[in-house]
C-alpha atoms as a PDB file:
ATOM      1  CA  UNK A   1      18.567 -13.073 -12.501  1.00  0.00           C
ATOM      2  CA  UNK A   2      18.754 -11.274 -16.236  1.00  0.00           C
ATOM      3  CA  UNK A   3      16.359 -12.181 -19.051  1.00  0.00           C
ATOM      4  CA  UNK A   4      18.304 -13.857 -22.124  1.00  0.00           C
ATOM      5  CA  UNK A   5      17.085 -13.203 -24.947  1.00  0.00           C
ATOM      6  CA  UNK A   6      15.872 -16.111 -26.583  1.00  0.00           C
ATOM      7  CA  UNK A   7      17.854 -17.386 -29.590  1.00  0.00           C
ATOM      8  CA  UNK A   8      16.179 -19.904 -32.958  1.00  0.00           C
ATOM      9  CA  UNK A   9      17.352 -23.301 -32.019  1.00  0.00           C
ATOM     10  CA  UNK A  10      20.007 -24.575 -34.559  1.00  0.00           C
ATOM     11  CA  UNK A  11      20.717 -28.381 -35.128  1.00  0.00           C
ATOM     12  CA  UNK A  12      23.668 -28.274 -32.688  1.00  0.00           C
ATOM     13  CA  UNK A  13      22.262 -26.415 -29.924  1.00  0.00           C
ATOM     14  CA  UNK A  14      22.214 -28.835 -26.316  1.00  0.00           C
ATOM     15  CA  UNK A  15      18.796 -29.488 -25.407  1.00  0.00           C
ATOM     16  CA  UNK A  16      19.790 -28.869 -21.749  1.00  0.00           C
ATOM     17  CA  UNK A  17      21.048 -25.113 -22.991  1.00  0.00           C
ATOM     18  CA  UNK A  18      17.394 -24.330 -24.067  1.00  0.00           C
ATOM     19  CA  UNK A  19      15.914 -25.556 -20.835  1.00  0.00           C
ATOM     20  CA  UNK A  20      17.945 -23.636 -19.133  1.00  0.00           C
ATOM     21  CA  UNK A  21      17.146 -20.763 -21.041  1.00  0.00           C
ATOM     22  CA  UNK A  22      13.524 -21.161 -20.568  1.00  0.00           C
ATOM     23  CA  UNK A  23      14.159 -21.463 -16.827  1.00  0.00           C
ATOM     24  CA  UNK A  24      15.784 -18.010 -16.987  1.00  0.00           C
ATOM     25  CA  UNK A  25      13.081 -16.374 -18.568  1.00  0.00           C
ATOM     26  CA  UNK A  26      10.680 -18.300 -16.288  1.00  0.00           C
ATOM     27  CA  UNK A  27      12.286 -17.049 -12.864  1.00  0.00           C
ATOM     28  CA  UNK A  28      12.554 -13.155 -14.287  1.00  0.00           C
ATOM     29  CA  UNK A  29       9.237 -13.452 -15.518  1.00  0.00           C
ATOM     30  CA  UNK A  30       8.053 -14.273 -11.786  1.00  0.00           C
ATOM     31  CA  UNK A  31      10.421 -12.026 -10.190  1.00  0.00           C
ATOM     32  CA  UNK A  32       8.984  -9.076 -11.942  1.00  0.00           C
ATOM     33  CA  UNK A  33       5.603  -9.957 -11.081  1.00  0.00           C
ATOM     34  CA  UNK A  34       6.574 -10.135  -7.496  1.00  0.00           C
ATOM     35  CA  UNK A  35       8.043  -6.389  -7.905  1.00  0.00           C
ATOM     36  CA  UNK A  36       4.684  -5.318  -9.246  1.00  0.00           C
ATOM     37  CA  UNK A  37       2.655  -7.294  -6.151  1.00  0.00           C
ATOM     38  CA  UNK A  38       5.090  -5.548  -3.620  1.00  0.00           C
ATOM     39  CA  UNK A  39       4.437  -2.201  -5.076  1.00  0.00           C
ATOM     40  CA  UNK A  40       0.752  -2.763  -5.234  1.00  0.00           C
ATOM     41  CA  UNK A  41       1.100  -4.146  -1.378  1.00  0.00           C
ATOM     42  CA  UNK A  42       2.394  -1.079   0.400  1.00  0.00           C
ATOM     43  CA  UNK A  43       1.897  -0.310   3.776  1.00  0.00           C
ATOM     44  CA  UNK A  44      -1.615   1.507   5.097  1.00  0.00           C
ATOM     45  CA  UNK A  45      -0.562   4.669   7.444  1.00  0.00           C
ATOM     46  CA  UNK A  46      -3.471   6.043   9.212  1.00  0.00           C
ATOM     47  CA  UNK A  47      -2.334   9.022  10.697  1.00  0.00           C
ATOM     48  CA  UNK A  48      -4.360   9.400  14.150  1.00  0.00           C
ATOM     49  CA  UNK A  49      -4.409  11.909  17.402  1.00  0.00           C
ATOM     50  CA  UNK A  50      -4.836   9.784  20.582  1.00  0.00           C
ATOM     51  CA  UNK A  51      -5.040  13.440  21.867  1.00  0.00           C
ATOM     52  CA  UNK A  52      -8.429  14.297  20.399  1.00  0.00           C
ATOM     53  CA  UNK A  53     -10.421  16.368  22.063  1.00  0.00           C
ATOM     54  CA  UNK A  54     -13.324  15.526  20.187  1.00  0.00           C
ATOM     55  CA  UNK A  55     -15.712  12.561  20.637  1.00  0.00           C
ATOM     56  CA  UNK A  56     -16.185  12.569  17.518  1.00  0.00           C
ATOM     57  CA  UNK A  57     -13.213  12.181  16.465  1.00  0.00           C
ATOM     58  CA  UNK A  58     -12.257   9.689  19.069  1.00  0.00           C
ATOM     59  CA  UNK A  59     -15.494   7.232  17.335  1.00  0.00           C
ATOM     60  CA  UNK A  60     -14.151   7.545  13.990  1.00  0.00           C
ATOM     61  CA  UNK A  61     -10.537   6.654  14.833  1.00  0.00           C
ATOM     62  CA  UNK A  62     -12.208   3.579  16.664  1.00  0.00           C
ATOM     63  CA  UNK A  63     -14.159   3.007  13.841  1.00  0.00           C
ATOM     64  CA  UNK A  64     -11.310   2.963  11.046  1.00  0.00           C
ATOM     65  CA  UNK A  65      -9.394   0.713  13.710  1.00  0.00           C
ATOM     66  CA  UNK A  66     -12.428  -1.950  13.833  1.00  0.00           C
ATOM     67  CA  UNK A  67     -13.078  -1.594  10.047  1.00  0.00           C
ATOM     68  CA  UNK A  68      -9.370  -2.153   9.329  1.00  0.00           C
ATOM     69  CA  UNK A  69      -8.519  -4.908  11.524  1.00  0.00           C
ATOM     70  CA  UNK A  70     -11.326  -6.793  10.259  1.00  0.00           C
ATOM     71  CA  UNK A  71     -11.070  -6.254   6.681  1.00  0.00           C
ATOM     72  CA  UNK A  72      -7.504  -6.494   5.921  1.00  0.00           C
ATOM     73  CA  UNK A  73      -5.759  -8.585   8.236  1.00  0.00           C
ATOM     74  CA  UNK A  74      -3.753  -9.684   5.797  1.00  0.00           C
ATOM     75  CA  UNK A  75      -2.323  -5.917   5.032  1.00  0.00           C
ATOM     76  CA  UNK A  76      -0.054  -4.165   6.968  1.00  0.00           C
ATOM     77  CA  UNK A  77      -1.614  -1.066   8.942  1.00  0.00           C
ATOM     78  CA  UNK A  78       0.757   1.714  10.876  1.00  0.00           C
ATOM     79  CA  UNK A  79      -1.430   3.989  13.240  1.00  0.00           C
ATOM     80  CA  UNK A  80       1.005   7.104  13.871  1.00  0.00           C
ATOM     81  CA  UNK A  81      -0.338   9.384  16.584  1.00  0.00           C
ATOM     82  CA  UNK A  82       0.218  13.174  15.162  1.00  0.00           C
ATOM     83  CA  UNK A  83      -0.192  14.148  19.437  1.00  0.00           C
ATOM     84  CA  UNK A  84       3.152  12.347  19.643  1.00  0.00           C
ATOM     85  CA  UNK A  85       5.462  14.020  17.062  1.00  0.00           C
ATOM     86  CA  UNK A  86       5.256  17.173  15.541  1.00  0.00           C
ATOM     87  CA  UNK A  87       7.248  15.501  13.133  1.00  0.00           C
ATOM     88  CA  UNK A  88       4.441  13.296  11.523  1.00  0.00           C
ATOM     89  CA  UNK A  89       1.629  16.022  12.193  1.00  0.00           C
ATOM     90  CA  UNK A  90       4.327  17.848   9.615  1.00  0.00           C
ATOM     91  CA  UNK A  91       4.905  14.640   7.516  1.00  0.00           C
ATOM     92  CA  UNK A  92       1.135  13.891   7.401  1.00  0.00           C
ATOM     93  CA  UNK A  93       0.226  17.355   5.755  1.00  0.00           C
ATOM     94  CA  UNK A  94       3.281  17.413   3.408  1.00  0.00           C
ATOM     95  CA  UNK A  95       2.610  14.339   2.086  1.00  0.00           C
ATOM     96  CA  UNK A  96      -1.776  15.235   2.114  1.00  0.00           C
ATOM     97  CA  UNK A  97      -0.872  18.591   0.340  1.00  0.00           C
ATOM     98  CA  UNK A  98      -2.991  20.227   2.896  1.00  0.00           C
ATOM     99  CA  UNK A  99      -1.205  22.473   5.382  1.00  0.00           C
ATOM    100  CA  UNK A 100      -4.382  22.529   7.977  1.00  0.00           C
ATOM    101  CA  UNK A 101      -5.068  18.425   7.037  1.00  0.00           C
ATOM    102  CA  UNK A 102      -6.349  17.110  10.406  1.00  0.00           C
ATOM    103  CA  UNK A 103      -6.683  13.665  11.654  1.00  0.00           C
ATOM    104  CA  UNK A 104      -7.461  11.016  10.570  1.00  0.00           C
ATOM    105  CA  UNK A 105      -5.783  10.515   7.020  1.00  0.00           C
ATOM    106  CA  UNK A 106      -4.902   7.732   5.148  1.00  0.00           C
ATOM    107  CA  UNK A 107      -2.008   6.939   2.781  1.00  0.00           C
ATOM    108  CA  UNK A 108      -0.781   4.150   0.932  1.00  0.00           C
ATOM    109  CA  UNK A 109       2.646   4.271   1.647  1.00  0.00           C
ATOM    110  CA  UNK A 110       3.739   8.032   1.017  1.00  0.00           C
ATOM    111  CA  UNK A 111       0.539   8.246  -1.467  1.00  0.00           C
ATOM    112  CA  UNK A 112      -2.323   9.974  -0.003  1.00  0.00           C
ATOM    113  CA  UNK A 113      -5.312   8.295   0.452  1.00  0.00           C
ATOM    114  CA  UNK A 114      -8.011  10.925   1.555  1.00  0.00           C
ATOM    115  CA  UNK A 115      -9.621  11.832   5.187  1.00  0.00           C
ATOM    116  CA  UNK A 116     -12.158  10.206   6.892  1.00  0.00           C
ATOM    117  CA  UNK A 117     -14.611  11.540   4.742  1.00  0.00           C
ATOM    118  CA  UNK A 118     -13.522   9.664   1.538  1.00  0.00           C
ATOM    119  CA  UNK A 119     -12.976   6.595   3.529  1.00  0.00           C
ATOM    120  CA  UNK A 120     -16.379   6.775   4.665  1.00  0.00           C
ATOM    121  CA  UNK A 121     -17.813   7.150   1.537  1.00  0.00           C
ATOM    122  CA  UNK A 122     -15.557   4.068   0.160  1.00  0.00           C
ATOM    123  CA  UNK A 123     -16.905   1.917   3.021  1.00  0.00           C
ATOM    124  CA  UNK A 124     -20.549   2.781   1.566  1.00  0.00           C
ATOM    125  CA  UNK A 125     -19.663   2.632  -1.914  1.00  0.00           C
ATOM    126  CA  UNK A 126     -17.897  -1.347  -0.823  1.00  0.00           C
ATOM    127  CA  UNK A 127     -14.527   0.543  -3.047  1.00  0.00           C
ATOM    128  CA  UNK A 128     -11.789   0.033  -0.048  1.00  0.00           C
ATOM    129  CA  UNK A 129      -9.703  -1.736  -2.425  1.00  0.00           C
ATOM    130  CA  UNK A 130      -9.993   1.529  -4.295  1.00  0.00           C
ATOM    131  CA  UNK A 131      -9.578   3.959  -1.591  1.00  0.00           C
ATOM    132  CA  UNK A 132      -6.533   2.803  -0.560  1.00  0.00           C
ATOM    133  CA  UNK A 133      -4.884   1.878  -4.100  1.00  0.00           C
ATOM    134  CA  UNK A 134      -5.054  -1.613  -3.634  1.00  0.00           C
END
């Protein structure tokens, strides 16, 4: 649906043409908000090694997994494993800028979030929302 542009009613003009009109403008108007919601709503990607030969690293990908699942159920998370496919281990630091970047990272869509690091510190500074461009 196009926006018309709205024209000064004249004594001859049909009632029923205006409402329509409005209705127009009305439906595009809600449309483009939906765009904007959709954009805002991408997809989380945690990028992950289920290969990790680090405890460590194997408590924070459990943590991120627990903190996600019960924070934003109603957001879609994708866990890709890095041990899996060279392919996203590449993807992951091309889109991170960092050519060494390490699991776990975080993106919003193909915009980079931060490492577990940031994500930590958002989970103490209660700015999630924030982290992840929400």
């Amino acid at each position: 649906i196009r926006p018309v542009a709205p024209r000064l009613a004249s004594s001859g003009d049909d009632p029923g043409d205006r409402l329509t009109l409005l209705i127009l403008c009305d439906c595009h108007l809600i449309i483009q908000r939906a765009k904007q919601e959709k954009q805002k709503m991408s997809k989380i990607i945690v990028y992950i090694s289920t290969v990790a030969g680090n405890l460590e690293v194997k408590k924070k990908q459990q943590r991120i997994e627990m903190i996600l699942s019960n924070n934003y159920k109603g957001t879609e998370v994708e866990y890709v494993d890095v041990a899996a496919s060279e392919d996203a281990k590449a993807k992951m630091r091309e889109l991170s800028g960092n050519p060494k970047a390490v699991p776990p990272q975080f993106f919003n869509g193909d915009v980079y979030c931060g490492d577990f690091d940031k994500f930590d510190d958002a989970i103490e500074d209660d700015n999630l929302a924030d982290f992840f461009k929400l």
